[in-house]
N, C-alpha and C. Protein backbone atom coordinates (compact mmCIF):
# COMPACT_ATOMS: atom_id res chain seq x y z
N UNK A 1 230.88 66.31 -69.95
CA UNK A 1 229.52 66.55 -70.40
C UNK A 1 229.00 65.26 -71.02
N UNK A 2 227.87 64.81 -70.65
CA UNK A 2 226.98 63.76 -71.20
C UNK A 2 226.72 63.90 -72.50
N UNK A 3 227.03 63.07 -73.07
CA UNK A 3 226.35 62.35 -74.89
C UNK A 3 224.99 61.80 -75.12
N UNK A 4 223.92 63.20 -75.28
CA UNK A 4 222.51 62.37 -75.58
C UNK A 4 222.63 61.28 -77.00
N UNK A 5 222.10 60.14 -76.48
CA UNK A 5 221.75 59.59 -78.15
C UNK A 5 220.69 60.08 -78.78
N UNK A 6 220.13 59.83 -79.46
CA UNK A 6 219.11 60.00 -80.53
C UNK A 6 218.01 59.22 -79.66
N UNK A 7 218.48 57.85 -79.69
CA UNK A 7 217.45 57.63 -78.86
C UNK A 7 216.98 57.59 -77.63
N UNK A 8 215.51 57.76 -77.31
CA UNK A 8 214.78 58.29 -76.65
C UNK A 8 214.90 57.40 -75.39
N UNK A 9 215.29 56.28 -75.17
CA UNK A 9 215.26 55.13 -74.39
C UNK A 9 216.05 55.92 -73.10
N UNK A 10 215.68 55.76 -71.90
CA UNK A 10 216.41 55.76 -70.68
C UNK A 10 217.37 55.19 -70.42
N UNK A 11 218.44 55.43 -70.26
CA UNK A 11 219.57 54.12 -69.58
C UNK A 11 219.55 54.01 -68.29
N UNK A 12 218.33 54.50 -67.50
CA UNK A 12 218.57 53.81 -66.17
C UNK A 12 217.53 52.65 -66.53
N UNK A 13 216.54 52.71 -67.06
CA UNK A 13 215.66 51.27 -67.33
C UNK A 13 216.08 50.54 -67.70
N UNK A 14 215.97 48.94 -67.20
CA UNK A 14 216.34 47.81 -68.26
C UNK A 14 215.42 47.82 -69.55
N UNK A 15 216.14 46.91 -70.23
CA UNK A 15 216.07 46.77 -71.56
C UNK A 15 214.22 46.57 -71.89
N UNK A 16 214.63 45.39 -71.01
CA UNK A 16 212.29 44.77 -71.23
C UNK A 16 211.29 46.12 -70.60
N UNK A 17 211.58 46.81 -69.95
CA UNK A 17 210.51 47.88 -69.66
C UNK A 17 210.44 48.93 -71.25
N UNK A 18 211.86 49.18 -71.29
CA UNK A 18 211.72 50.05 -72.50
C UNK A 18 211.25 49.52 -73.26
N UNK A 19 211.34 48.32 -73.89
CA UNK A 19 210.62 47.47 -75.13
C UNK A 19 209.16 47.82 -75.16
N UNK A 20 208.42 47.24 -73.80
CA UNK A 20 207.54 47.21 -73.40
C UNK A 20 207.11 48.78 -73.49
N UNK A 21 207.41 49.77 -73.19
CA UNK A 21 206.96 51.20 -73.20
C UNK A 21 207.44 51.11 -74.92
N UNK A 22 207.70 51.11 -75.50
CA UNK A 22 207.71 51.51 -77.17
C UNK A 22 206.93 50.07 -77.93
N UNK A 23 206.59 49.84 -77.11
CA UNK A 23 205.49 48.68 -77.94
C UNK A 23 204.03 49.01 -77.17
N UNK A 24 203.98 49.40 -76.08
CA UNK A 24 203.02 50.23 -75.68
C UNK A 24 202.67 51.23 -76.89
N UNK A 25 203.18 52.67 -76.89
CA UNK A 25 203.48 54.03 -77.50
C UNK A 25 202.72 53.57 -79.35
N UNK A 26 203.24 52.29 -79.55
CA UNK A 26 203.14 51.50 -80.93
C UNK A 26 201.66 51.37 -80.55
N UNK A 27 201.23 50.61 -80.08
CA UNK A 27 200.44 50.17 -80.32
C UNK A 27 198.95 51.32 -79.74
N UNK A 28 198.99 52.30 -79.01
CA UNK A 28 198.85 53.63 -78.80
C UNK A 28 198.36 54.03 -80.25
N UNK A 29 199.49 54.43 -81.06
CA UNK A 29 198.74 54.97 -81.89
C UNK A 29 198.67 54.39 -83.29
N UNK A 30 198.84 52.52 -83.20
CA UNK A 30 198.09 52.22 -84.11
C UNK A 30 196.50 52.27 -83.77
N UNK A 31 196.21 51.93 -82.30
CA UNK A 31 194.88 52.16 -81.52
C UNK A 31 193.86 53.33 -82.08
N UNK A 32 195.02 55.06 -82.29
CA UNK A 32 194.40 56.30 -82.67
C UNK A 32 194.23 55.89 -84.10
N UNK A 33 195.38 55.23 -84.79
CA UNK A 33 194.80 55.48 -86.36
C UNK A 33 193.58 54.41 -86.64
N UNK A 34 193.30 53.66 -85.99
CA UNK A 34 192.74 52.83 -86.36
C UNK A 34 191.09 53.28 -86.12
N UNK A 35 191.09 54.30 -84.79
CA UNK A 35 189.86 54.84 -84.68
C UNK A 35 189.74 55.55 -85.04
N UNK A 36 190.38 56.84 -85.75
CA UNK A 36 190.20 57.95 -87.15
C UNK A 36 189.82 57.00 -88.46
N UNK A 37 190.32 55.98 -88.81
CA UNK A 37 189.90 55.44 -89.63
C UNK A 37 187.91 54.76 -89.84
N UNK A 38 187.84 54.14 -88.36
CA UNK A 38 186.95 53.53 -88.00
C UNK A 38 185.70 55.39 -88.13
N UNK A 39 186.16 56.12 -88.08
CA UNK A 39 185.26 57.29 -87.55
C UNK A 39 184.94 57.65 -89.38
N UNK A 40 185.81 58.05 -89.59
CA UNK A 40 185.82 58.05 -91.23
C UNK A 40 184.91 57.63 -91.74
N UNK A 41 184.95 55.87 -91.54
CA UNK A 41 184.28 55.03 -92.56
C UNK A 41 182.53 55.20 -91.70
N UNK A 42 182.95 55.16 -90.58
CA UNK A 42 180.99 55.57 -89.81
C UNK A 42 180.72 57.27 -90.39
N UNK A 43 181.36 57.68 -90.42
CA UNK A 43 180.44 59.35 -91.21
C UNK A 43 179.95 58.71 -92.91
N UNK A 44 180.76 57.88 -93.43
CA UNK A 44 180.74 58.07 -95.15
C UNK A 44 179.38 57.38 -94.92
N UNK A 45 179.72 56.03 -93.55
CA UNK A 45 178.22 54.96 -94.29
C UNK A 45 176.79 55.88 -93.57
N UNK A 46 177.06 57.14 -92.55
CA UNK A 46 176.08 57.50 -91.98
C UNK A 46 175.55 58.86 -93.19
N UNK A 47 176.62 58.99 -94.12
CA UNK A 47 176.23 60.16 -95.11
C UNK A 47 175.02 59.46 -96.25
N UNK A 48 175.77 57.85 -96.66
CA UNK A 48 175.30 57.11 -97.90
C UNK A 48 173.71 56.98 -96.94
N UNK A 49 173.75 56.26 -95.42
CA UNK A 49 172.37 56.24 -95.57
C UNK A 49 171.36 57.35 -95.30
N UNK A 50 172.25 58.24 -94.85
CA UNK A 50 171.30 59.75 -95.25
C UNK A 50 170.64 59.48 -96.58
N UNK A 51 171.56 59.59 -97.55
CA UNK A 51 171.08 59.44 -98.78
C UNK A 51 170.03 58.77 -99.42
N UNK A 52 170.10 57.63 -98.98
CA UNK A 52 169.05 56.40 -98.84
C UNK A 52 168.42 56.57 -98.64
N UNK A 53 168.29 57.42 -97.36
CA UNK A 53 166.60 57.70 -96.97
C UNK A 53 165.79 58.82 -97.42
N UNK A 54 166.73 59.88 -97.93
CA UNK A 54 166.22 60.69 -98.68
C UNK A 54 165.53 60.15 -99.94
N UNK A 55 166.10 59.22 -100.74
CA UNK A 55 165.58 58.67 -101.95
C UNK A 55 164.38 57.80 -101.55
N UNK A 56 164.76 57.18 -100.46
CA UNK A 56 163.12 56.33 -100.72
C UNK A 56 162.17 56.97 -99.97
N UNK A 57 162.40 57.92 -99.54
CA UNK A 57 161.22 58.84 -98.85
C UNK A 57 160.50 59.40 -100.28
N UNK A 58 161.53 59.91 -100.89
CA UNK A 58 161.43 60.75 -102.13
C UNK A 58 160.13 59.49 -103.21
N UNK A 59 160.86 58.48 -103.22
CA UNK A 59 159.81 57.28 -103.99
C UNK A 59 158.70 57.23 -103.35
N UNK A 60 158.84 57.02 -102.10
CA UNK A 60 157.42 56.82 -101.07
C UNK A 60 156.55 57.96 -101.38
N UNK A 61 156.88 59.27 -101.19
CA UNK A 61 156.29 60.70 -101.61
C UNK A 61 155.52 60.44 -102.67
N UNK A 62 156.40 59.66 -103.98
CA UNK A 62 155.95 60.10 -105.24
C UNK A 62 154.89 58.94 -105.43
N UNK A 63 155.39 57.74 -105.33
CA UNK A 63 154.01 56.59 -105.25
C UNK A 63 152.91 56.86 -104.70
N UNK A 64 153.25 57.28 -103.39
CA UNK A 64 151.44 57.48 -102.62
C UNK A 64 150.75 58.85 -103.40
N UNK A 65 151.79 59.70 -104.36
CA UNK A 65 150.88 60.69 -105.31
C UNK A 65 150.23 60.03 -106.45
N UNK A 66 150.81 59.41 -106.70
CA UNK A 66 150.79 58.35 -108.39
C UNK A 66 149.67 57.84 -108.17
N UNK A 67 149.82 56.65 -106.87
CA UNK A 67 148.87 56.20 -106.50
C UNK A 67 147.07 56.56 -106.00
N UNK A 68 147.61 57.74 -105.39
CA UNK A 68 146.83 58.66 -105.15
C UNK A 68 145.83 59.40 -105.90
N UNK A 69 146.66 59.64 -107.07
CA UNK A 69 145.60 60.51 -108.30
C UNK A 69 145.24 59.20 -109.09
N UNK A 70 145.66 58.40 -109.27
CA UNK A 70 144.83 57.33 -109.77
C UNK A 70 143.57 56.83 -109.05
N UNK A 71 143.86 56.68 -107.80
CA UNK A 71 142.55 56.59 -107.13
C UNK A 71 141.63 57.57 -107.21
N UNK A 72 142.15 58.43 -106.68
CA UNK A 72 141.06 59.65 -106.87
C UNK A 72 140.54 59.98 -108.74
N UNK A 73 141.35 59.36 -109.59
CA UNK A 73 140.63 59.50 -110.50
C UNK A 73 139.07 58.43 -111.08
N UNK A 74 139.48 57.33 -110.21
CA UNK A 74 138.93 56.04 -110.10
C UNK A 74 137.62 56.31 -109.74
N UNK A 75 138.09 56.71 -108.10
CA UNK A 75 137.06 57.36 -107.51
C UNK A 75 136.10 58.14 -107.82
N UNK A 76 136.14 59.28 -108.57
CA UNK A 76 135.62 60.42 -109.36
C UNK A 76 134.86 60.21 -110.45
N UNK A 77 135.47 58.97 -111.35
CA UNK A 77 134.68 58.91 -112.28
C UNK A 77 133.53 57.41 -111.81
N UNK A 78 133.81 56.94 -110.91
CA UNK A 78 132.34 56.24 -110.37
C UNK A 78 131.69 56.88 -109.80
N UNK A 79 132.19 58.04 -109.45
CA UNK A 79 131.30 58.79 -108.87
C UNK A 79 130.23 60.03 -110.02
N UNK A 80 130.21 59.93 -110.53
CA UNK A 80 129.85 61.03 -111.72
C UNK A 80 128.10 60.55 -111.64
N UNK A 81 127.72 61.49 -111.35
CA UNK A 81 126.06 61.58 -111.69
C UNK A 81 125.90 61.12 -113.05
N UNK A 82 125.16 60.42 -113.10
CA UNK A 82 123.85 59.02 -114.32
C UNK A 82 123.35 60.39 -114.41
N UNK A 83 123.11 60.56 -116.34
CA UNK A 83 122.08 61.50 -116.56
C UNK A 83 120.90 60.59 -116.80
N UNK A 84 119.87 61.63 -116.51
CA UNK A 84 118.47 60.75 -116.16
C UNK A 84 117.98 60.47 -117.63
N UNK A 85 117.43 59.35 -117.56
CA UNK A 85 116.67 58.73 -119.08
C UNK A 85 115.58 59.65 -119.39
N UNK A 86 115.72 59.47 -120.54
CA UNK A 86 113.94 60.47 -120.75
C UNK A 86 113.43 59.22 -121.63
């Protein structure tokens, strides 16, 4: 009866294919971690500029009100009917 080793390597392959297939396999799934990582960091920066844009929409909103009732107060009071002289 045959003696599996532990390792996974073929003994009918030479030595350089197997290398080559576990430096493949390596580099495989440094490839996957590296794009879970890469995916990660694109959701956090696509969350922060969610955020971003919520806030300066939020400023934009509030300036063109600010701005807004100031004008219109501007407006309003040049506009006010002159009482007539007697």
């Amino acid at each position: 009866m045959p003696v599996h080793s532990a390792d996974s390597s073929d003994p009918q392959k030479p030595a350089s294919e197997t290398t080559h297939s576990s430096q493949t396999e390596i580099q495989c799934e440094v490839g996957e971690a590296q794009f879970h990582i890469a995916r990660q960091i694109a959701a956090q920066r696509w969350q922060e500029a969610r955020s971003l844009h919520r806030f300066l929409g939020a400023a934009v909103v509030g300036s063109l009100a600010l701005h807004g009732g100031v004008l219109s107060t501007s407006i309003g009071s040049s506009q006010q009917p002159q009482e007539p002289e007697a």
